[in-house]
C-alpha atoms as a PDB file:
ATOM      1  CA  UNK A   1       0.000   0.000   0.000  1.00  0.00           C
ATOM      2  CA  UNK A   2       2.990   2.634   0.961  1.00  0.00           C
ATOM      3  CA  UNK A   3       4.716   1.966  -2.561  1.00  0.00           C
ATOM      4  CA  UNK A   4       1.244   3.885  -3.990  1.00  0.00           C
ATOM      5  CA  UNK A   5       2.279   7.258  -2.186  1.00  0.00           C
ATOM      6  CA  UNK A   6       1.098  10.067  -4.250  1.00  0.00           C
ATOM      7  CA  UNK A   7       4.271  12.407  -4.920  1.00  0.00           C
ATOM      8  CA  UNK A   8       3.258  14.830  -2.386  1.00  0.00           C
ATOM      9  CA  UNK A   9       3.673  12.265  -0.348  1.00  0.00           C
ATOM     10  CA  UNK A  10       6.731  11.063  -1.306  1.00  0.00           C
ATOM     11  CA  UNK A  11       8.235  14.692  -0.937  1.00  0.00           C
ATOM     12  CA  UNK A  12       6.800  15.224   2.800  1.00  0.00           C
ATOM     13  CA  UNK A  13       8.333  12.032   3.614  1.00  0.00           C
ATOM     14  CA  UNK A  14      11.365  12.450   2.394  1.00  0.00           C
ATOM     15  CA  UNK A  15      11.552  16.577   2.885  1.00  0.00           C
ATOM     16  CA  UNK A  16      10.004  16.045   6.022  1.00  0.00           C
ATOM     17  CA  UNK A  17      12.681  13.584   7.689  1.00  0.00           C
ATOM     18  CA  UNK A  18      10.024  11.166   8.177  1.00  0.00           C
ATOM     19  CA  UNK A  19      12.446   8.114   6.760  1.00  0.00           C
ATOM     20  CA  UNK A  20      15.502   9.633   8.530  1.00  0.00           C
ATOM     21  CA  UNK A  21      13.811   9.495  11.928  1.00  0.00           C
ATOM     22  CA  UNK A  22      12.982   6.004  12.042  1.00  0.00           C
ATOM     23  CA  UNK A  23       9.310   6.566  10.470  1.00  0.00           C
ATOM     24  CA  UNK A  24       8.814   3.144   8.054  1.00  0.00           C
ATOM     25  CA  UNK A  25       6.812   4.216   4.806  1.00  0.00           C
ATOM     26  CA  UNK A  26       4.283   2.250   5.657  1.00  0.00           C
ATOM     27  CA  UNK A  27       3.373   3.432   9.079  1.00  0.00           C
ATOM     28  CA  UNK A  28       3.917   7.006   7.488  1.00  0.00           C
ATOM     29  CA  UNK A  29       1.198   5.615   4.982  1.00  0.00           C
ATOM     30  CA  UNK A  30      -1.284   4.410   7.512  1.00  0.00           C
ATOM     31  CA  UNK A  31      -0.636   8.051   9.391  1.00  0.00           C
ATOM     32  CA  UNK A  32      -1.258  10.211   6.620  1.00  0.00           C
ATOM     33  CA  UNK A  33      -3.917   8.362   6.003  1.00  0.00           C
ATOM     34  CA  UNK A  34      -6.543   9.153   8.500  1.00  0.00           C
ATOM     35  CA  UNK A  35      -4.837  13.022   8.520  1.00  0.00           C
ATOM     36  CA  UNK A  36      -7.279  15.776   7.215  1.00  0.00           C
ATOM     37  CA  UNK A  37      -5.626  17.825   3.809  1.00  0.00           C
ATOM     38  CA  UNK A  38      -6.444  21.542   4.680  1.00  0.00           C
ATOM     39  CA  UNK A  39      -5.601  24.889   3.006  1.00  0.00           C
ATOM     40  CA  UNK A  40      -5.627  28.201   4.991  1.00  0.00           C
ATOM     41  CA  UNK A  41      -4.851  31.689   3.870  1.00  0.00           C
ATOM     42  CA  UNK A  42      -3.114  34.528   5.533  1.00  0.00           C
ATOM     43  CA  UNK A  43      -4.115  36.070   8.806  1.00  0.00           C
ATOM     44  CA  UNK A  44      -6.107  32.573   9.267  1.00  0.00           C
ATOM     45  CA  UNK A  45      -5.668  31.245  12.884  1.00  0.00           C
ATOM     46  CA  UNK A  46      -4.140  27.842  13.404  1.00  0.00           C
ATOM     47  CA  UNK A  47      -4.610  27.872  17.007  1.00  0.00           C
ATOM     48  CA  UNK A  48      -5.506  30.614  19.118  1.00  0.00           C
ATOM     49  CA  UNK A  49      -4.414  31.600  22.629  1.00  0.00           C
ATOM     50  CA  UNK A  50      -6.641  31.563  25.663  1.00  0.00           C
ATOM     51  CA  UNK A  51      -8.648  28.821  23.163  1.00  0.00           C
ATOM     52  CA  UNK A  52      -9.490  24.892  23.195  1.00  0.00           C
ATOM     53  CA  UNK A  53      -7.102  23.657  20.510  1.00  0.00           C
ATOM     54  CA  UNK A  54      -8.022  20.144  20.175  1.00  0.00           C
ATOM     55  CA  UNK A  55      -6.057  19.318  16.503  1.00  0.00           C
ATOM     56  CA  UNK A  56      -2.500  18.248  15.731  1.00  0.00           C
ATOM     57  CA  UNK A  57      -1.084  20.158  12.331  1.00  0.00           C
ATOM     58  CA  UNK A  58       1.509  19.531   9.962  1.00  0.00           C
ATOM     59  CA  UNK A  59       2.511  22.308   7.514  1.00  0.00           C
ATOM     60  CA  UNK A  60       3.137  20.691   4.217  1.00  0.00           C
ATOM     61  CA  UNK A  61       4.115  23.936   2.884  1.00  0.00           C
ATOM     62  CA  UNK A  62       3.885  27.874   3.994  1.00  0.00           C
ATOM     63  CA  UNK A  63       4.895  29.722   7.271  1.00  0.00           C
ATOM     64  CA  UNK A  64       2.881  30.402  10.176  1.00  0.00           C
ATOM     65  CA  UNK A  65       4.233  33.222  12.816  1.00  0.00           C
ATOM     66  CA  UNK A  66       3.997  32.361  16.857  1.00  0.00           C
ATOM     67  CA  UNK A  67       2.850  34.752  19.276  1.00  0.00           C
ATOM     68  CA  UNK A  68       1.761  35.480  23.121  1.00  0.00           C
ATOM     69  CA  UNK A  69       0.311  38.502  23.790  1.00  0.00           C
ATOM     70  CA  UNK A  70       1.179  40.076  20.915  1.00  0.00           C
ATOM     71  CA  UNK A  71       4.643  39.077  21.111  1.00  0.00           C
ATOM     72  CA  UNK A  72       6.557  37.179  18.879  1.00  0.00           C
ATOM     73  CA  UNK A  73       8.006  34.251  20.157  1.00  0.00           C
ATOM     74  CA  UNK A  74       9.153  32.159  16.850  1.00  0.00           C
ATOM     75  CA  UNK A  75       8.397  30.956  13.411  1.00  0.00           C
ATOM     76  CA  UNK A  76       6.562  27.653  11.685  1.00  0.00           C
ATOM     77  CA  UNK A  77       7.638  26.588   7.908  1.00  0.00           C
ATOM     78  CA  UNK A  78       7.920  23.848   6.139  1.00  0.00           C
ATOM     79  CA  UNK A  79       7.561  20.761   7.925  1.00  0.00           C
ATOM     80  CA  UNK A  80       6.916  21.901  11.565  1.00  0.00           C
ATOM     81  CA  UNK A  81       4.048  20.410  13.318  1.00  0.00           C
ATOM     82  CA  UNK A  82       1.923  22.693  15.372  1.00  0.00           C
ATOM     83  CA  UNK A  83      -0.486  21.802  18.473  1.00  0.00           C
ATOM     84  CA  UNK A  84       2.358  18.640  19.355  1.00  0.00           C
ATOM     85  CA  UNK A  85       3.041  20.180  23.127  1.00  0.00           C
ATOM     86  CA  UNK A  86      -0.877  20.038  23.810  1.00  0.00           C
ATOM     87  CA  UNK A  87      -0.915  16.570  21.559  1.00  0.00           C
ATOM     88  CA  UNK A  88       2.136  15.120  23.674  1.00  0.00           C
ATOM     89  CA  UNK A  89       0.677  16.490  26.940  1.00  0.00           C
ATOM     90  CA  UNK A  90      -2.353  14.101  26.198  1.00  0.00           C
ATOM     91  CA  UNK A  91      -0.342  11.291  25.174  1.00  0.00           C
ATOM     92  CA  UNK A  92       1.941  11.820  28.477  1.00  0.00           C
ATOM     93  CA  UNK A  93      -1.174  11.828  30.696  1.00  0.00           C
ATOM     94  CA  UNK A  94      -1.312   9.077  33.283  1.00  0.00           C
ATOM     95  CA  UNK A  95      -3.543   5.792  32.375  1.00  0.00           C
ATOM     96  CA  UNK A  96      -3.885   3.054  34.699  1.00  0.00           C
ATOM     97  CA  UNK A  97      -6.232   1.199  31.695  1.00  0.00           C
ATOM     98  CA  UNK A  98      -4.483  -1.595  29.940  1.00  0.00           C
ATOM     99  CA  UNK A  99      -5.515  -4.164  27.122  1.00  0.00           C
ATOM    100  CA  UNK A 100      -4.758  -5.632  23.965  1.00  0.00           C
ATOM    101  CA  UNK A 101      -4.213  -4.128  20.690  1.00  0.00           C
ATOM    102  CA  UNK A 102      -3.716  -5.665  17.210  1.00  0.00           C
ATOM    103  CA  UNK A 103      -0.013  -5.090  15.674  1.00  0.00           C
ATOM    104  CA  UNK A 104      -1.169  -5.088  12.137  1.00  0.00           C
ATOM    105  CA  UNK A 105       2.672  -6.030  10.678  1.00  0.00           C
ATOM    106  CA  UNK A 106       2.340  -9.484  12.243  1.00  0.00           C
ATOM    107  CA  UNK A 107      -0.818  -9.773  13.984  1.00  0.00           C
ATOM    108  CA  UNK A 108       0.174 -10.849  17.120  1.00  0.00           C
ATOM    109  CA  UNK A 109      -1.377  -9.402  20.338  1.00  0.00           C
ATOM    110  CA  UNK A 110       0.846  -6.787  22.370  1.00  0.00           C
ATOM    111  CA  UNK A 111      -0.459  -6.008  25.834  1.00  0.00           C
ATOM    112  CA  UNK A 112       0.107  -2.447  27.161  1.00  0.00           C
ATOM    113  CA  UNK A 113      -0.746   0.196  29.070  1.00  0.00           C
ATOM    114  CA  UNK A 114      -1.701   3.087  27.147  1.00  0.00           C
ATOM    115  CA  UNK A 115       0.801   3.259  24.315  1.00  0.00           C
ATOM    116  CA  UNK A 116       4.058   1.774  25.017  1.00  0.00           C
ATOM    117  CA  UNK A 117       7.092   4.080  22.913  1.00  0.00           C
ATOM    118  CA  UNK A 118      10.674   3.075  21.747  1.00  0.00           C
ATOM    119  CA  UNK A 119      12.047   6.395  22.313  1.00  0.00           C
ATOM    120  CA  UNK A 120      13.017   7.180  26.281  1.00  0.00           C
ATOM    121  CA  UNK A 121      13.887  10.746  25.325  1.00  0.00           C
ATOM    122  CA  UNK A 122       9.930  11.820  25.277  1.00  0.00           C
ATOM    123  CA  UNK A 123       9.898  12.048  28.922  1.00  0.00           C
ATOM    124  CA  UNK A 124      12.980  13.757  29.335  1.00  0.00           C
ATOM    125  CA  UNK A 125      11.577  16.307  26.441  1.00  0.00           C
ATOM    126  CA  UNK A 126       7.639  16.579  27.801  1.00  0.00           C
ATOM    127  CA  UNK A 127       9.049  17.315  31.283  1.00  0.00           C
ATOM    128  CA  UNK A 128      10.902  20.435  30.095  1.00  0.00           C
ATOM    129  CA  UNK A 129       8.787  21.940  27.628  1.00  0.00           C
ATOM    130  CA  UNK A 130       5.636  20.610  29.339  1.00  0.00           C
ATOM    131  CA  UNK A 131       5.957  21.176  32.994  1.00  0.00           C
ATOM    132  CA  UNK A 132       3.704  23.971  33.237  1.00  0.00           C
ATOM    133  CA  UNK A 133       0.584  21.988  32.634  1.00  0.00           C
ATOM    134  CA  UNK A 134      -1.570  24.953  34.211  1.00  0.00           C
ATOM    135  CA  UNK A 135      -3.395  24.261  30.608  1.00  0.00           C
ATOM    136  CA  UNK A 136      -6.765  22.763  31.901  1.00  0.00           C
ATOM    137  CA  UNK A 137      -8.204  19.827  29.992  1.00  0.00           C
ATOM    138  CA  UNK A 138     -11.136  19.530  28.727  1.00  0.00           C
ATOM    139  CA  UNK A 139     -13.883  17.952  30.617  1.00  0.00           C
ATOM    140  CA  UNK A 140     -15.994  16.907  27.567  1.00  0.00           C
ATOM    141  CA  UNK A 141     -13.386  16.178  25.129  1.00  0.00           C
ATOM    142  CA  UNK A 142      -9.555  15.336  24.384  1.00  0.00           C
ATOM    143  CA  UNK A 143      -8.131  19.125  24.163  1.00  0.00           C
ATOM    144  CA  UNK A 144      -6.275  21.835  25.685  1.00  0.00           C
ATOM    145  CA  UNK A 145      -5.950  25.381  26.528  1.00  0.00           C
ATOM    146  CA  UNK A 146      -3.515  26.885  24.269  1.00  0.00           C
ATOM    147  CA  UNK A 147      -0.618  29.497  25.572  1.00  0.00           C
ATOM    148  CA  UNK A 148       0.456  30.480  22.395  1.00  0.00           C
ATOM    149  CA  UNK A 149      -1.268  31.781  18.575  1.00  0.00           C
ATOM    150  CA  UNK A 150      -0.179  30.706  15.457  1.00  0.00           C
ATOM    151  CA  UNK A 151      -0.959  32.382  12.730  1.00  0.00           C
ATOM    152  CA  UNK A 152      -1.137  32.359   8.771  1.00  0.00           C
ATOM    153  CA  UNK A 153       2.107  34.204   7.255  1.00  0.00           C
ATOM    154  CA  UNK A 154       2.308  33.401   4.022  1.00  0.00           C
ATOM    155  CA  UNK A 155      -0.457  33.475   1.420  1.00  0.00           C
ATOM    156  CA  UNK A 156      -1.557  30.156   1.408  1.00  0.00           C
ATOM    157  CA  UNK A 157      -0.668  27.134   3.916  1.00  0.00           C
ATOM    158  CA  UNK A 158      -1.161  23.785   3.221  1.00  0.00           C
ATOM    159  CA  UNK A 159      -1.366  21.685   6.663  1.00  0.00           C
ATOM    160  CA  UNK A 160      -2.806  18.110   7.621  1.00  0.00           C
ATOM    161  CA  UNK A 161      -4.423  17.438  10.695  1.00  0.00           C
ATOM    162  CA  UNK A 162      -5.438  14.929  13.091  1.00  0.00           C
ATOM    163  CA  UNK A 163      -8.151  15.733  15.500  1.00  0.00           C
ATOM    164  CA  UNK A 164      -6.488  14.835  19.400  1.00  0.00           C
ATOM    165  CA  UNK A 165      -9.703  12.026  20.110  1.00  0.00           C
ATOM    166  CA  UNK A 166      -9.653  10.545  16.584  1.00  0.00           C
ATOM    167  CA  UNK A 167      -5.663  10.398  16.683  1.00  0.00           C
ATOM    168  CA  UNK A 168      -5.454   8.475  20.150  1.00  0.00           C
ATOM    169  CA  UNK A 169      -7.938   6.085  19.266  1.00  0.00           C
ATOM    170  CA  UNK A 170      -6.130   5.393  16.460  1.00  0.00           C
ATOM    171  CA  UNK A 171      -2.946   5.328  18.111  1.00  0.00           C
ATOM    172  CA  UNK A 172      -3.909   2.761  20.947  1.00  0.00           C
ATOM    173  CA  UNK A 173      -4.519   0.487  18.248  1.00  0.00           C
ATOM    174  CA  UNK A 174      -1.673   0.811  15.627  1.00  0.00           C
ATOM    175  CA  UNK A 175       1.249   0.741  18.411  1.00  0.00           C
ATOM    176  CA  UNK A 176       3.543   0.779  15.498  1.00  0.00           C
ATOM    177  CA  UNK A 177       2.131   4.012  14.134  1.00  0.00           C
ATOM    178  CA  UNK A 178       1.979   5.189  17.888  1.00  0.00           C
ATOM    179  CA  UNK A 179       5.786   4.783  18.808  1.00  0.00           C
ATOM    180  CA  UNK A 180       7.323   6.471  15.462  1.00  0.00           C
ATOM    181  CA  UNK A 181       5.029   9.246  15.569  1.00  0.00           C
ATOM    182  CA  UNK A 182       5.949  10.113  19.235  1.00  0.00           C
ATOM    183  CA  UNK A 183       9.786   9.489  18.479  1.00  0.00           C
ATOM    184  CA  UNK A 184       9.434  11.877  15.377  1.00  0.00           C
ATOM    185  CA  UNK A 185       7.089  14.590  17.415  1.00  0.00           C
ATOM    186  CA  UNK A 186       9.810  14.087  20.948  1.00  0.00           C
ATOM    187  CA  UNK A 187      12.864  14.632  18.574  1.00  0.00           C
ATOM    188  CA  UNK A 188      11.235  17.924  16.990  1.00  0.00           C
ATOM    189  CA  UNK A 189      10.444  18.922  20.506  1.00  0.00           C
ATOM    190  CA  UNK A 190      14.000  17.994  21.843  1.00  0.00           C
ATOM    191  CA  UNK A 191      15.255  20.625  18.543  1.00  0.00           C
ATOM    192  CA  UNK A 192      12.817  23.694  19.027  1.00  0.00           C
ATOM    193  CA  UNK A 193      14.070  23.307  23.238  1.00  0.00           C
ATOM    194  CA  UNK A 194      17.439  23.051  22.203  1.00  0.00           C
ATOM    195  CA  UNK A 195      17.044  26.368  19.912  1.00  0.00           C
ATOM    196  CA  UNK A 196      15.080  28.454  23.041  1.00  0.00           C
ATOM    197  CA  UNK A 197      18.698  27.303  25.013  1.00  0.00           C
ATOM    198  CA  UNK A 198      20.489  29.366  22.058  1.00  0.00           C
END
């Protein structure tokens, strides 16, 4: 099914780093897959602060600025996902449930608690940028408050998202899927810390 990847595709995982970062074409596939394709123009809002933000974005193309309180705090292009700090604060979240899910490469049964993930540097990364989890939840559904506004800079954006609820049902399922998306989402969040150090 991956070797049918439209070129746009084929570009964001390449361009994107999705291969270099341990992402298999075929879980990038399956990911893309259930994502929602999206075009915004400029001055559009991609999340809003002081707002329930409840979707995770990628930005296949175009810029979006960051800002808190009408200060600007950094820049979006290419590549960058937004909403991942409220998406990895929900992923982080404590679960005492456990069961069974389906791996679909060989069927077999994995038990787990949550979503078991092959990459030990999430914690490390989610307790630095995350610790400030002042950001209430949402009672009614999987999202958060946001600190921070990103908005439309160039003229046209072209982003996919995943809507939080959709996303972690999907993920508890498709452990596969689960642990290369929160490597790839820990390491950008390890890079954009790193930068704020600079």
């Amino acid at each position: 099914e991956a070797e049918d990847m439209s070129q746009e595709m084929v570009d964001i995982y390449e361009k994107g780093m999705f291969e270099e970062r341990g992402f298999r074409k075929v879980d990038f596939y399956r990911l893309f897959g259930i994502a929602t394709k999206e075009v915004r123009k400029k001055g559009d809002y991609l999340k809003r602060a002081g707002e329930q933000t409840h979707q995770l974005c990628y930005i296949a193309n175009g810029a979006g600025i960051i800002s808190r309180d009408r200060s600007y705090l950094g820049k979006l292009t290419e590549h960058d996902f937004a909403g991942e700090v409220e998406f990895m604060r929900l992923m982080t979240k404590k679960d005492t449930s456990s069961g069974e899910c389906d791996d679909v490469d060989n069927n077999s049964k994995i038990e787990h608690n949550n979503i078991k993930t092959i990459d030990n540097s999430i914690n490390f990364t989610t307790n630095q940028l995350l610790q400030d989890d002042n950001d209430a939840v949402s009672t009614n559904s999987l999202s958060f408050v946001a600190n921070e506004s990103i908005i439309v800079e160039s003229d046209i954006v072209t982003i996919y998202t995943w809507d939080f609820e959709e996303l972690k049902s999907y993920l508890d399922t498709h452990v596969l899927v689960s642990n290369a998306l929160l490597a790839y989402i820990s390491h950008e969040l390890r890079e954009k810390l790193e930068e704020s150090w600079d």
